[in-house]
N, C-alpha and C. Protein backbone atom coordinates (compact mmCIF):
# COMPACT_ATOMS: atom_id res chain seq x y z
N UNK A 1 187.20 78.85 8.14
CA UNK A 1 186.80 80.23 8.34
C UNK A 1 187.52 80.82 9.55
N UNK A 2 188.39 81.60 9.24
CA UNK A 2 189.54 82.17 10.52
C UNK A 2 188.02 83.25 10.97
N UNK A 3 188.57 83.79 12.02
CA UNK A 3 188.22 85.20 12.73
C UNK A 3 188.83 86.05 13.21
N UNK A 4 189.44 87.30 12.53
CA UNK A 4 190.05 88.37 13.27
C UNK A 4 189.35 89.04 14.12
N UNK A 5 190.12 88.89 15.27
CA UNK A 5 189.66 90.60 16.58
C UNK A 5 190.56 91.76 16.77
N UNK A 6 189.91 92.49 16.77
CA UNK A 6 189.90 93.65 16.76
C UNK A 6 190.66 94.01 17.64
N UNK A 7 191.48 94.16 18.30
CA UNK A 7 192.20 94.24 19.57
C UNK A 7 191.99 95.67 20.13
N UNK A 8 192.35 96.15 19.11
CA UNK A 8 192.76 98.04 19.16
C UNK A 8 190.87 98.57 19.61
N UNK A 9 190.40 97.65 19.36
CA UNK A 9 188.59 98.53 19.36
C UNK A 9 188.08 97.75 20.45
N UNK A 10 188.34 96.72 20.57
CA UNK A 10 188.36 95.92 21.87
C UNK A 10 188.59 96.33 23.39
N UNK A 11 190.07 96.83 22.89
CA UNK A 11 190.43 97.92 24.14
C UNK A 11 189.82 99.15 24.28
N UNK A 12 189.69 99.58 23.46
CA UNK A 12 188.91 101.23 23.32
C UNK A 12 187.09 100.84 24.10
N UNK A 13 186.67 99.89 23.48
CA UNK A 13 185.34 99.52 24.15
C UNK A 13 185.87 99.04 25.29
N UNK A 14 186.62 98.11 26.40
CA UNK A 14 186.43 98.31 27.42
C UNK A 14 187.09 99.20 28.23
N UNK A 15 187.74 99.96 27.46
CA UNK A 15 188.43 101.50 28.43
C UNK A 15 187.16 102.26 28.72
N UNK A 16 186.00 102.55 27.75
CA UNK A 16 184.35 103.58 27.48
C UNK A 16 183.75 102.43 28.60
N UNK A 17 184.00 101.61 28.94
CA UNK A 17 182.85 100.18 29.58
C UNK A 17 183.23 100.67 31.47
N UNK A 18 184.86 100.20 31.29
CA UNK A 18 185.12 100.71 32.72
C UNK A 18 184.73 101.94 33.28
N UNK A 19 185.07 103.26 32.01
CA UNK A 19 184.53 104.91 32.85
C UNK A 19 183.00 104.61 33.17
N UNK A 20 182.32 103.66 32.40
CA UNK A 20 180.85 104.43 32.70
C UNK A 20 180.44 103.25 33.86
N UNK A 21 181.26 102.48 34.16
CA UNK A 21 180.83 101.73 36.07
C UNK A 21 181.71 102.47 36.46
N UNK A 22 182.26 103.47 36.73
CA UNK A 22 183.55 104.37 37.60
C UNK A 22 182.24 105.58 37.61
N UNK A 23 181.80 105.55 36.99
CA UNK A 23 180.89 106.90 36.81
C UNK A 23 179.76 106.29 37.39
N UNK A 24 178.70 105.66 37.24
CA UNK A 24 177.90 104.92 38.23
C UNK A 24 177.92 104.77 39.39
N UNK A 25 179.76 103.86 40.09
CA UNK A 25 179.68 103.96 40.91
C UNK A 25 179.48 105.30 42.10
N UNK A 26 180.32 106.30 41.44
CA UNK A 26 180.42 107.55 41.70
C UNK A 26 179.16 108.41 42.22
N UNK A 27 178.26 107.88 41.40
CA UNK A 27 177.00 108.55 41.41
C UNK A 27 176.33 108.14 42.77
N UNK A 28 175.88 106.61 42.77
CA UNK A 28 175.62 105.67 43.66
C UNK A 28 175.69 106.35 44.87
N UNK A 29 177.23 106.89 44.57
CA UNK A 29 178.49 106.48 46.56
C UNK A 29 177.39 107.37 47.53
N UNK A 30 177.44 107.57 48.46
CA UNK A 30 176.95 108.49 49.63
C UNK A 30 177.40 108.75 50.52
N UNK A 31 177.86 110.27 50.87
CA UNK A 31 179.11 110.53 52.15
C UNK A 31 178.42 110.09 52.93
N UNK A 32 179.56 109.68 54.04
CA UNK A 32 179.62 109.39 55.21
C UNK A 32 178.82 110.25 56.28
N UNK A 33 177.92 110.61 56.85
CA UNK A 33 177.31 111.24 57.66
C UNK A 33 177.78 110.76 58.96
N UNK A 34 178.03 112.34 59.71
CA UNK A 34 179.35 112.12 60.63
C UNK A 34 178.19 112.92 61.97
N UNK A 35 177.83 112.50 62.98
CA UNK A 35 177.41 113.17 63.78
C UNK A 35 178.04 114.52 64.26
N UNK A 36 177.18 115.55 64.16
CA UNK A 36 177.41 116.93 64.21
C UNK A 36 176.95 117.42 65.24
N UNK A 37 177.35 118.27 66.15
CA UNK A 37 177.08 119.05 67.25
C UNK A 37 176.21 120.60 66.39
N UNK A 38 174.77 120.49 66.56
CA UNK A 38 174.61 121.98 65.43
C UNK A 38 175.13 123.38 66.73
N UNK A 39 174.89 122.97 68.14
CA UNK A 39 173.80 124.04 68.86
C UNK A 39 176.03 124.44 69.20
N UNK A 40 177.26 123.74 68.69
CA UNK A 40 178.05 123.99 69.05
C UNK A 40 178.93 124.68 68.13
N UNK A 41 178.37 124.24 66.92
CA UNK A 41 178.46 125.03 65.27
C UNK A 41 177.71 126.49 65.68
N UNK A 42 176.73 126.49 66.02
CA UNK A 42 176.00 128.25 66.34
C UNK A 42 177.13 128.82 67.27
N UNK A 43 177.51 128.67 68.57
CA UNK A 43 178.22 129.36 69.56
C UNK A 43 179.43 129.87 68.95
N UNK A 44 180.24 128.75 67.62
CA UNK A 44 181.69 129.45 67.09
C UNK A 44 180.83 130.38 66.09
N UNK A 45 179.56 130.67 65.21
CA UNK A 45 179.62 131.27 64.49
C UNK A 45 179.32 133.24 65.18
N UNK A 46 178.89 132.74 66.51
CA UNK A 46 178.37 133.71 67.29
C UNK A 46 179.80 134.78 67.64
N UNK A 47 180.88 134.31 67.55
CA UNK A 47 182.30 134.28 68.29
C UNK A 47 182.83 135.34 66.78
């Protein structure tokens, strides 16, 4: 009893497999929170 694979659908399922952990991860990520001066952000908007 041979077994053919599918190669061509093989690849197509893990090309759809990789976007949706690229897309997960994406979701996941969380910028970087960068310490901000606010009271020095008000004085340029005052300007």
């Amino acid at each position: 009893m041979a077994v053919t694979t599918l190669k061509r659908k093989l690849k197509r399922k893990r090309q759809s497999q990789k976007t949706r952990v690229i897309k997960i991860k994406q979701l996941n990520a969380k910028p970087v929170i960068k310490n901000v001066d606010i009271e020095e952000l008000k004085k340029d908007f005052d300007k």
